[in-house]
C-alpha atoms as a PDB file:
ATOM      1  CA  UNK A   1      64.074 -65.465-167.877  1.00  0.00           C
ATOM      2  CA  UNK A   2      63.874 -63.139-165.253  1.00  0.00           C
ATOM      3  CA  UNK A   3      63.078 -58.726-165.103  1.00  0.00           C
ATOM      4  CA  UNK A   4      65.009 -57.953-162.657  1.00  0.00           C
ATOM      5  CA  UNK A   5      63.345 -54.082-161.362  1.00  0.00           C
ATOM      6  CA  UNK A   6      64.877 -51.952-158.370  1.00  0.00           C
ATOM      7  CA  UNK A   7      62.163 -50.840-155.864  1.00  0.00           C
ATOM      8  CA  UNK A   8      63.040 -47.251-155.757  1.00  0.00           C
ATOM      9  CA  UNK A   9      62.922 -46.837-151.997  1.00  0.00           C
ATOM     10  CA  UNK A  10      66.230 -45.785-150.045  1.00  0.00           C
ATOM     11  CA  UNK A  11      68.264 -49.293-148.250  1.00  0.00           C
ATOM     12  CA  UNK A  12      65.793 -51.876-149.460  1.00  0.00           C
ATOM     13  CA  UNK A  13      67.146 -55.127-150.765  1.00  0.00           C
ATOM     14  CA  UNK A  14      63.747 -55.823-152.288  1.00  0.00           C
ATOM     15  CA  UNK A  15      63.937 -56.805-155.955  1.00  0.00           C
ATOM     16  CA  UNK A  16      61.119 -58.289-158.254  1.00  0.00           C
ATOM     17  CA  UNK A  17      61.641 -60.722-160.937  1.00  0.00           C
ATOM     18  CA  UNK A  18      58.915 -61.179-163.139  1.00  0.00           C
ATOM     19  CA  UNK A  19      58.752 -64.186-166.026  1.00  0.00           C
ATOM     20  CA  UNK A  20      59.386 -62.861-169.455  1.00  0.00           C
ATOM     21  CA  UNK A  21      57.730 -63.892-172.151  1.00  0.00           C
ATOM     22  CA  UNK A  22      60.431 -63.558-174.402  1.00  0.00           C
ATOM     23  CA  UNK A  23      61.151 -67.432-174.668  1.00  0.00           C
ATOM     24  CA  UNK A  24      64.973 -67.598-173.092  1.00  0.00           C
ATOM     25  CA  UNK A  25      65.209 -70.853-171.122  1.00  0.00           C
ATOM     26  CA  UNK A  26      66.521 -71.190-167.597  1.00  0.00           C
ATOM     27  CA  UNK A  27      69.487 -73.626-167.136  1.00  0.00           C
ATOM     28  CA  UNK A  28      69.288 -76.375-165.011  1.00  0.00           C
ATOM     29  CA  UNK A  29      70.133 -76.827-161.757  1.00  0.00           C
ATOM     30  CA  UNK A  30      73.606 -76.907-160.936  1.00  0.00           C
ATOM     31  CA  UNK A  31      74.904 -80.848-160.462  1.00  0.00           C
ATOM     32  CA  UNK A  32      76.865 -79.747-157.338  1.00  0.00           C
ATOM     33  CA  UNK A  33      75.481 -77.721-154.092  1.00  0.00           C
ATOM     34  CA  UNK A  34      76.830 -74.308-153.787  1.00  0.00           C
ATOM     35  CA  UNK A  35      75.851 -73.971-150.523  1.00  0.00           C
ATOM     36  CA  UNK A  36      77.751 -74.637-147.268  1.00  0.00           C
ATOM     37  CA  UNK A  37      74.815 -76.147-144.660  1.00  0.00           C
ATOM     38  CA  UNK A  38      77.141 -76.502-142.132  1.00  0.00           C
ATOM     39  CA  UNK A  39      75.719 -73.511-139.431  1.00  0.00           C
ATOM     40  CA  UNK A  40      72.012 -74.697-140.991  1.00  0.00           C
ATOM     41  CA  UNK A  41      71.130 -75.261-137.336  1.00  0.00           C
ATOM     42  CA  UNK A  42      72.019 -71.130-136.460  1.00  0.00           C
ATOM     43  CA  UNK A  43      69.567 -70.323-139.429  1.00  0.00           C
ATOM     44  CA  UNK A  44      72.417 -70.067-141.804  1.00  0.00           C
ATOM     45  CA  UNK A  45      74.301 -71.175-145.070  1.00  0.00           C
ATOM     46  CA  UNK A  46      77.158 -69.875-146.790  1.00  0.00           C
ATOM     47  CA  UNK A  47      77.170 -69.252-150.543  1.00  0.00           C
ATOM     48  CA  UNK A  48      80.104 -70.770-152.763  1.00  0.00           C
ATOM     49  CA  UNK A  49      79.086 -69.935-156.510  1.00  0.00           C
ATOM     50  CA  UNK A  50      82.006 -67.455-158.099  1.00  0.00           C
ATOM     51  CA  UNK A  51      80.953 -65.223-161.228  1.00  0.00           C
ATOM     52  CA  UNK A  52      83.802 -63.236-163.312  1.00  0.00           C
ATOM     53  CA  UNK A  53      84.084 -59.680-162.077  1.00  0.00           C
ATOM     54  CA  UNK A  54      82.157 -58.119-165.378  1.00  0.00           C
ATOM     55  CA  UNK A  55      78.772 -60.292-164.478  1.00  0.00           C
ATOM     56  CA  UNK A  56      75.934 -58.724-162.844  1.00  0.00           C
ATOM     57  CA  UNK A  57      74.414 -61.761-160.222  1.00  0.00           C
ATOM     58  CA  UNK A  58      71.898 -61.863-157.568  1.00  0.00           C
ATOM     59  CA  UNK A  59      70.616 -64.684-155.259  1.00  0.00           C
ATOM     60  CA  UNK A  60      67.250 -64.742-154.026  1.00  0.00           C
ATOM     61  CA  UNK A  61      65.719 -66.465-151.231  1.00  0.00           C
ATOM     62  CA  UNK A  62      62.441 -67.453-150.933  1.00  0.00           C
ATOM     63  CA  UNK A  63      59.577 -69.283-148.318  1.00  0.00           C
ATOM     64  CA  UNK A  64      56.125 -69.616-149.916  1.00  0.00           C
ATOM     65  CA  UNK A  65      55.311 -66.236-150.841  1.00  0.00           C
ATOM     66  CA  UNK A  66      58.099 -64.004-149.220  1.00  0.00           C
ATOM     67  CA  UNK A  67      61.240 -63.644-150.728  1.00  0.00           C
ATOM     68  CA  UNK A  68      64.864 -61.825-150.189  1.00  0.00           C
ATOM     69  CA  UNK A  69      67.261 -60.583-152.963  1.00  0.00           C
ATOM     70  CA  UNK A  70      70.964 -59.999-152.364  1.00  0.00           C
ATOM     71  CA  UNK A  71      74.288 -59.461-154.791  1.00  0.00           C
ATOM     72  CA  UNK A  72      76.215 -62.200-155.346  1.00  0.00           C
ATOM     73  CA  UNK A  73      79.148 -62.416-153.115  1.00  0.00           C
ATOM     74  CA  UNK A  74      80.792 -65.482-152.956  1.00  0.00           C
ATOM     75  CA  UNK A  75      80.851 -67.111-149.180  1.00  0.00           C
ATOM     76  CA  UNK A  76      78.357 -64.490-148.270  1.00  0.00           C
ATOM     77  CA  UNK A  77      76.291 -65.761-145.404  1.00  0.00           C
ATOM     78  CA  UNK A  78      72.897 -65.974-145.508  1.00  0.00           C
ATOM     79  CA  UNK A  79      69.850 -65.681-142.673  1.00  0.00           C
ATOM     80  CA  UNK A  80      66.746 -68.351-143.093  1.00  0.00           C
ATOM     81  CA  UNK A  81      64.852 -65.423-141.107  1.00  0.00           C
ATOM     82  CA  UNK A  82      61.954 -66.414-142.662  1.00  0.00           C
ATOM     83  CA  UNK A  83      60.731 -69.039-140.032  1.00  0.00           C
ATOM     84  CA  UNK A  84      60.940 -72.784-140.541  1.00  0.00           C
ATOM     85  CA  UNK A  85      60.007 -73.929-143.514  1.00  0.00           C
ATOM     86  CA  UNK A  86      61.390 -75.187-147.605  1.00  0.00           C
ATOM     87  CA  UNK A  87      63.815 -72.441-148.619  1.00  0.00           C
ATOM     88  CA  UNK A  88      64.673 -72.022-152.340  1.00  0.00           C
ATOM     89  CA  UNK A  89      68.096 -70.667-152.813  1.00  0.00           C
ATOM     90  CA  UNK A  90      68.226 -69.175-156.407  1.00  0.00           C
ATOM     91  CA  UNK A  91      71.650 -67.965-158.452  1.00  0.00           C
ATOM     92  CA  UNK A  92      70.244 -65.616-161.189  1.00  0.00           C
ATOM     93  CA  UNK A  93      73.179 -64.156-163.559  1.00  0.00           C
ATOM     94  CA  UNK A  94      72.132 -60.831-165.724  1.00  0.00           C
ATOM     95  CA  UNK A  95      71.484 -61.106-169.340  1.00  0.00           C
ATOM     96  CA  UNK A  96      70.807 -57.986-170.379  1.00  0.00           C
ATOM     97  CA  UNK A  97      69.218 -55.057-168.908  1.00  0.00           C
ATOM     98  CA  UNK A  98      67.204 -55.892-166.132  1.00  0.00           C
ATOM     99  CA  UNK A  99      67.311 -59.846-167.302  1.00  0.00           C
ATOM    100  CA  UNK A 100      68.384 -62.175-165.597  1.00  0.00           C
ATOM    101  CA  UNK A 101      68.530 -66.295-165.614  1.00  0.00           C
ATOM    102  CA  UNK A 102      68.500 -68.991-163.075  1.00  0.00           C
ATOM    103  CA  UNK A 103      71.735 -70.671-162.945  1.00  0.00           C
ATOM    104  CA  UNK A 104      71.326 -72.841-159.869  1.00  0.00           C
ATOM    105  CA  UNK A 105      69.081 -73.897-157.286  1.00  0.00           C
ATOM    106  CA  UNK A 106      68.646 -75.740-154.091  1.00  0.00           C
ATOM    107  CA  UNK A 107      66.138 -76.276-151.726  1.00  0.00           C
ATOM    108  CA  UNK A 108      66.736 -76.184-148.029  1.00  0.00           C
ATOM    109  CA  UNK A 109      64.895 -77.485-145.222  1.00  0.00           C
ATOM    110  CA  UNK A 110      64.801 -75.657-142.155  1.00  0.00           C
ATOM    111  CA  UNK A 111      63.770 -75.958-138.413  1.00  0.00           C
ATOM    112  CA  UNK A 112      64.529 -73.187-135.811  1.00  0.00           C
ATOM    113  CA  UNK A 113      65.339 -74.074-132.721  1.00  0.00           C
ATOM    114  CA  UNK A 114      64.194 -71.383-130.730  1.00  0.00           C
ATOM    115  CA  UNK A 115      63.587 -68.400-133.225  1.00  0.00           C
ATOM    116  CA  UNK A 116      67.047 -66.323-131.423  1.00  0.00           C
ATOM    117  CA  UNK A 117      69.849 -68.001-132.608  1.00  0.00           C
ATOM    118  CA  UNK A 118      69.544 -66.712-135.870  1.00  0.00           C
ATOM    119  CA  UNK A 119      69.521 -63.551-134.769  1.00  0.00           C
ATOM    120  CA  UNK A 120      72.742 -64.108-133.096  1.00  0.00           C
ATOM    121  CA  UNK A 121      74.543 -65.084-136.048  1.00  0.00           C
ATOM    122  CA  UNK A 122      76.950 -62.599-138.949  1.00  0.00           C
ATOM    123  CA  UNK A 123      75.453 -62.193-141.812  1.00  0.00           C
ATOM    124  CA  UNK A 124      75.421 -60.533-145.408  1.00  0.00           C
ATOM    125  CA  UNK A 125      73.796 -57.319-144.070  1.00  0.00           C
ATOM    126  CA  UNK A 126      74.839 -57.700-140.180  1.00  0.00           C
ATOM    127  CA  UNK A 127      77.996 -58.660-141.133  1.00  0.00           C
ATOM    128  CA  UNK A 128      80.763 -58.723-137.986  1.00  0.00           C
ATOM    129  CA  UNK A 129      83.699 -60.433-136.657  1.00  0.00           C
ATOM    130  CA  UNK A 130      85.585 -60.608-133.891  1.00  0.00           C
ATOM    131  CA  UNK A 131      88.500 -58.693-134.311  1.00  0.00           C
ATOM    132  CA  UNK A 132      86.749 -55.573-135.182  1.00  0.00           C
ATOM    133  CA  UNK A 133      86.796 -52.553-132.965  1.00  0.00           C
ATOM    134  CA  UNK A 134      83.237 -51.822-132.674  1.00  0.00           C
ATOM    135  CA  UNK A 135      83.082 -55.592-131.398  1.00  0.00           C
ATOM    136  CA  UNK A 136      85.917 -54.939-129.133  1.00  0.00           C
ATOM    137  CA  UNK A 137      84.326 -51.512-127.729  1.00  0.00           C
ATOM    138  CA  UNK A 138      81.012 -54.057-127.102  1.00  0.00           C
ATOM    139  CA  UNK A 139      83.038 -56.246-124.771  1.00  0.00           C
ATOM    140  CA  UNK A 140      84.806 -53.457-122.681  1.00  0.00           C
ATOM    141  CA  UNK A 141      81.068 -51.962-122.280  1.00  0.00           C
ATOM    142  CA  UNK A 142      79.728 -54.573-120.920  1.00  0.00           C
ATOM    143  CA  UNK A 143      82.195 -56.425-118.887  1.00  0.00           C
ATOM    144  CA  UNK A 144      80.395 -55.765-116.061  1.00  0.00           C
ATOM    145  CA  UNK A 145      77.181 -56.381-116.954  1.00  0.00           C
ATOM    146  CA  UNK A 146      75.018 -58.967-115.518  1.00  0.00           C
ATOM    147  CA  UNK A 147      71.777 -59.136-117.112  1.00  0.00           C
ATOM    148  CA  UNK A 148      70.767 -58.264-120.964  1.00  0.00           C
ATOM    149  CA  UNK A 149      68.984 -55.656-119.938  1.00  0.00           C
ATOM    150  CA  UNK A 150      71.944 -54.065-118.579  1.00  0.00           C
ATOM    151  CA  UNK A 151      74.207 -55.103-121.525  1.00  0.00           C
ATOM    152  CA  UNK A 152      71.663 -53.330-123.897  1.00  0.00           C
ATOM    153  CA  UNK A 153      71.389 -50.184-121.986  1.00  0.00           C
ATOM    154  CA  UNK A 154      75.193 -49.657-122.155  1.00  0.00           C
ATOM    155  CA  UNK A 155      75.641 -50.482-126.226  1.00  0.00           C
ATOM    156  CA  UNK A 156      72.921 -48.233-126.595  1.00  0.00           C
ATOM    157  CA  UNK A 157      73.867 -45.166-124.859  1.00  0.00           C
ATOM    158  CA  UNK A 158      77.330 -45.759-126.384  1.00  0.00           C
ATOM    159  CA  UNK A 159      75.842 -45.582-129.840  1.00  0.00           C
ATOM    160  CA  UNK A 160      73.148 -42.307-129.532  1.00  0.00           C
ATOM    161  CA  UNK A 161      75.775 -40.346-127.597  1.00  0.00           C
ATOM    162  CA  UNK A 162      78.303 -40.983-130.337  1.00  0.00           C
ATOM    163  CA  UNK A 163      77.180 -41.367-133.571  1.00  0.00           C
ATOM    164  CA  UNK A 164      75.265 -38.625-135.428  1.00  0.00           C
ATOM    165  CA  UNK A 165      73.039 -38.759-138.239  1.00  0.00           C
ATOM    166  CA  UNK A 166      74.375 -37.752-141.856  1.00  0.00           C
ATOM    167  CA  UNK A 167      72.113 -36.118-143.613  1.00  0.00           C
ATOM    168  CA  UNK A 168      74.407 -35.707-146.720  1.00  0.00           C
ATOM    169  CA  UNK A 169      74.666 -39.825-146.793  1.00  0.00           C
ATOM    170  CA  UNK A 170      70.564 -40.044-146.570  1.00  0.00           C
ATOM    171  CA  UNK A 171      70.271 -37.860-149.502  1.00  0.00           C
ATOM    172  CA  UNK A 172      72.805 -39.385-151.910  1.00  0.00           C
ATOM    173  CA  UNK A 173      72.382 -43.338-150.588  1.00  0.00           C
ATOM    174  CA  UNK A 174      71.706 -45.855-153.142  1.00  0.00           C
ATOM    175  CA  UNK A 175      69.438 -48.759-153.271  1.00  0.00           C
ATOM    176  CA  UNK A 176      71.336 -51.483-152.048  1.00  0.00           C
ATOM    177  CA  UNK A 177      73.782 -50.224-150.027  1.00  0.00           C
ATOM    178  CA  UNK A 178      74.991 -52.079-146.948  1.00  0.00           C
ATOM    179  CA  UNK A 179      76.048 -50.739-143.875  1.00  0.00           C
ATOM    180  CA  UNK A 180      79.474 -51.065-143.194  1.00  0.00           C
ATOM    181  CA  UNK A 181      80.492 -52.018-139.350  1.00  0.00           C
ATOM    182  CA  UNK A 182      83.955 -50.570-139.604  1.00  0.00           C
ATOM    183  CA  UNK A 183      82.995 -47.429-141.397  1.00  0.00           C
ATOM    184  CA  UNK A 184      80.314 -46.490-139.235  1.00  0.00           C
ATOM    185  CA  UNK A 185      82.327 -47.341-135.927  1.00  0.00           C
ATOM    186  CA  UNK A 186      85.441 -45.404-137.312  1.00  0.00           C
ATOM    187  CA  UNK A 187      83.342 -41.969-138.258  1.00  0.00           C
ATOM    188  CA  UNK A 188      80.958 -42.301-135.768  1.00  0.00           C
ATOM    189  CA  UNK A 189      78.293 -41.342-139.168  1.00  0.00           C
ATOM    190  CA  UNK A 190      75.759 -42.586-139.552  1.00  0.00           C
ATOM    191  CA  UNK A 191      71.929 -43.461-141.305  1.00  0.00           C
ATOM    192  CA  UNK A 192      69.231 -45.889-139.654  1.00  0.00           C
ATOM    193  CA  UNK A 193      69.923 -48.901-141.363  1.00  0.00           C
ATOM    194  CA  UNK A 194      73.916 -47.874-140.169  1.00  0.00           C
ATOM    195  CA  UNK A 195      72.368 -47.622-136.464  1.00  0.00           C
ATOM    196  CA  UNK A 196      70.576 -50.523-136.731  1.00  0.00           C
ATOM    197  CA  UNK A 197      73.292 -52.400-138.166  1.00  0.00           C
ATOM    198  CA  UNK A 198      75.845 -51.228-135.859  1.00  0.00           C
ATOM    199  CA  UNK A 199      73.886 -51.880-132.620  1.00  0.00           C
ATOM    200  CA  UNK A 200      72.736 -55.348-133.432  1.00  0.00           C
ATOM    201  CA  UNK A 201      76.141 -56.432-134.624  1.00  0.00           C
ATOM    202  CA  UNK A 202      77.836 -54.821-131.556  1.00  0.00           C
ATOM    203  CA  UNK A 203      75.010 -57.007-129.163  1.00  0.00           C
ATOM    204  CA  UNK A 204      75.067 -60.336-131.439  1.00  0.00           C
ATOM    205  CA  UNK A 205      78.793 -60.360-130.387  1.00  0.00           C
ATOM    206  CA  UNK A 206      78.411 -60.093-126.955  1.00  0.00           C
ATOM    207  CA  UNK A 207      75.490 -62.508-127.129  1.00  0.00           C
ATOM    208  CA  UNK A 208      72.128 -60.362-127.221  1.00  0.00           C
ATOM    209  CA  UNK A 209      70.002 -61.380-129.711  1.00  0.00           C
ATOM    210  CA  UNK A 210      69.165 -58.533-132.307  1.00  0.00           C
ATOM    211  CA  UNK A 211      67.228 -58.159-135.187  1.00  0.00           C
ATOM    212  CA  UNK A 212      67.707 -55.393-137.948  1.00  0.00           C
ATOM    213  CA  UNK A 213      63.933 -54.250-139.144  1.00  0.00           C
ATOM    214  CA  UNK A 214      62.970 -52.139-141.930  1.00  0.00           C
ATOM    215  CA  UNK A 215      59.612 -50.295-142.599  1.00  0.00           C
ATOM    216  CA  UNK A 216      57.899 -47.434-141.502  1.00  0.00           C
ATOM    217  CA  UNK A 217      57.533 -45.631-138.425  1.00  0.00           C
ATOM    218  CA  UNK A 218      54.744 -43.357-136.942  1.00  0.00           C
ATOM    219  CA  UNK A 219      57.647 -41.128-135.812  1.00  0.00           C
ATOM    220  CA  UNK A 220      59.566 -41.194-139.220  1.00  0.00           C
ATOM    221  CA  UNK A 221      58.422 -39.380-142.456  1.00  0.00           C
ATOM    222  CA  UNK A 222      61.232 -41.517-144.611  1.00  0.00           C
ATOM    223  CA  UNK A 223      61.658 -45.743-145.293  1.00  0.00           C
ATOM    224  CA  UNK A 224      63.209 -46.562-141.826  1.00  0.00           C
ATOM    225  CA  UNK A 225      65.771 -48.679-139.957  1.00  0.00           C
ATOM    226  CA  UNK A 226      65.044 -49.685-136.498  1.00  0.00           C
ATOM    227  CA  UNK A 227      65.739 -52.785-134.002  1.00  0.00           C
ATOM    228  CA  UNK A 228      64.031 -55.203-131.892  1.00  0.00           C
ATOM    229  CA  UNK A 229      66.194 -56.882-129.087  1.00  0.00           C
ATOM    230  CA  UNK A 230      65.792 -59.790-127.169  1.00  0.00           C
ATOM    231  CA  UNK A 231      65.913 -59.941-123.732  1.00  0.00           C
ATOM    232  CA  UNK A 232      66.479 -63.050-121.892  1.00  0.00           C
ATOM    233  CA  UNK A 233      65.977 -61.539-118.121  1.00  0.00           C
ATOM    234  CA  UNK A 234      62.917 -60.240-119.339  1.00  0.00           C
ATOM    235  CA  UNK A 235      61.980 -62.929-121.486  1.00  0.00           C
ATOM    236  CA  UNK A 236      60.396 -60.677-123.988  1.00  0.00           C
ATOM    237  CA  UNK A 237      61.769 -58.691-127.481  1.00  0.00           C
ATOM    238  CA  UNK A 238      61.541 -55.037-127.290  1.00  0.00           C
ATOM    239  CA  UNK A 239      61.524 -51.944-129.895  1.00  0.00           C
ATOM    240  CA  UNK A 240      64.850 -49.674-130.166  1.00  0.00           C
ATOM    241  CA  UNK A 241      65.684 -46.866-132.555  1.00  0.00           C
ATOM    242  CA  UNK A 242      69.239 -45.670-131.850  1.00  0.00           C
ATOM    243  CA  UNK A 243      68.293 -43.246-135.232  1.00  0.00           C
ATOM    244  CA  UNK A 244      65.128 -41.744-133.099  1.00  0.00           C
ATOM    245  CA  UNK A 245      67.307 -41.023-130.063  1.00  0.00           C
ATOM    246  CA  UNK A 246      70.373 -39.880-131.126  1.00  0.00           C
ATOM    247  CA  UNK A 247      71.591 -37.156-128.993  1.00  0.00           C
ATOM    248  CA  UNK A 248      69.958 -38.630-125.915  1.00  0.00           C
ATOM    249  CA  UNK A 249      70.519 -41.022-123.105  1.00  0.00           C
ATOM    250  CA  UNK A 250      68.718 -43.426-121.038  1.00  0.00           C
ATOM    251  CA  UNK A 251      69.111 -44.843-117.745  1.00  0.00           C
ATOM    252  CA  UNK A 252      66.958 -47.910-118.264  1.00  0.00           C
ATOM    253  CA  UNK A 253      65.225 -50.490-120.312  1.00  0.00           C
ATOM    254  CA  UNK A 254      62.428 -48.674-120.276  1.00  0.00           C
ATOM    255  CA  UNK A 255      62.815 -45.286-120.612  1.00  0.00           C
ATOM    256  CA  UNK A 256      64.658 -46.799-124.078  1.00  0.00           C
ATOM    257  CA  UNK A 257      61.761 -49.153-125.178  1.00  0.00           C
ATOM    258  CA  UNK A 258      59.535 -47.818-128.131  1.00  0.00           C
ATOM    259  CA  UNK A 259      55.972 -48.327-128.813  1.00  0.00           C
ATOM    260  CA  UNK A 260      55.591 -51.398-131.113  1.00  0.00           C
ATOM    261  CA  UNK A 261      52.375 -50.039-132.674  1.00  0.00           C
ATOM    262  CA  UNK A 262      54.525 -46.968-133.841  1.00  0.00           C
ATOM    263  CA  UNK A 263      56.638 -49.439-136.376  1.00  0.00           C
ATOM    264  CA  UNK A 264      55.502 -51.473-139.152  1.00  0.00           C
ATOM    265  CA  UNK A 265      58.175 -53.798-140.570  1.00  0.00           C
ATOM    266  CA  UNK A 266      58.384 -55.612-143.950  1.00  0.00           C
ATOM    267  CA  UNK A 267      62.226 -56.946-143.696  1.00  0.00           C
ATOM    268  CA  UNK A 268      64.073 -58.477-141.254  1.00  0.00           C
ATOM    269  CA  UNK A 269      67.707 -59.546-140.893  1.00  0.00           C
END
């Protein structure tokens, strides 16, 4: 048996499950996989475990001593972000309270093949398709860009000059919210973990790989939302916070760039 405990800390997905000593058992694992390994070689598999709409259920993933917590969706995609490594992919339902039980597990074995692809990839948090407009807006940006460098610099001016902050949305957010591509795109609203969100997904698509970070920042008094970008005519990953800069342009890479030793990250996606 499992506490389950929200962190009380604005956008994280952190949760901590601590062993009861209550004596409830934990079922075994489940005789058939509910996972989908098929995009294991992009750094991800797809859930298939269905729960009636009136139970609570989380997974969790976990490498060694790190570990992720989501809500249950079922054919949510999940990131290995973690680097290679055995994964345990956990199914906890809720009890009671903050208790919850194992239902399943599986273990995973995983092998990047360049630490990028991932990062390329939808997922439960940067979740986007093709069809969607902020995906479509990426293309037109960029259709004549050459380089990554130039394919970033266009996404991101796109974003600070048209989304603004909402400050009414940072004070009433609650832990475990997930930024929504289409809702952000459509209002042009935004916090940083919508920035982040909406700039990686809109480069992912167009082939720029993005990651989302969370942590603190030097230049931030609050739990922040921030990206690093990969870029392959540079053959380095830089900082960008499309939250710092709203309002502002730049006219290149690295006028845009941020000072990695302002940032200090403990989530990725």
């Amino acid at each position: 048996m499992y506490n389950f405990l929200k962190k009380g800390v604005l956008f994280v997905l952190i949760a901590v499950f601590l062993i009861s000593a209550a004596g409830y058992s934990i079922t075994a694992q489940a005789a058939d996989s509910f996972l989908d390994k098929s995009e294991l070689d992009k750094g991800i598999v797809t859930v298939n475990y269905k729960v009636d709409a009136k139970t609570l259920a989380k997974v969790r993933v976990t490498l060694k001593d790190n570990q992720y917590i989501y809500d249950l969706k079922d054919g949510m995609r999940l990131p290995l972000q973690l680097g290679n490594g055995s994964y345990a992919i956990e199914i906890l339902l809720n009890v009671e309270g903050n208790k919850y039980r194992k239902a399943a597990e599986e273990t995973i074995e995983y092998m990047s093949d360049n630490g990028k692809s991932i990062f390329l990839q939808s997922n439960a948090v940067v979740n986007w398709q093709p069809n969607m407009k902020a995906v479509v807006k990426a293309e037109k940006l960029t259709e004549n860009a050459k380089t990554d460098s130039e394919k970033v610099l266009e996404i991101y001016n796109y974003i600070v000059k048209n989304v603004k902050y909402d400050t009414k949305k940072a004070r009433t957010v609650e832990s475990g919210y997930i930024p929504s591509v289409n809702d952000i795109f459509k209002t042009n609203l935004g916090i940083c973990y919508d920035y982040s969100v909406l700039f990686a997904s809109m480069l992912r698509s167009i082939g720029v790989p993005v990651k989302v970070l969370m942590g603190t920042s030097s230049d931030v008094t609050e739990y922040h939302s921030w990206n690093q970008v990969y870029l392959s005519d540079k053959k380095s990953w830089i900082i960008v916070d499309t939250t710092l800069d709203a309002g502002t342009t730049a006219k290149s890479i690295s006028a845009l760039a941020k000072d990695a030793g302002h940032y200090s990250s403990d989530r990725q996606y």
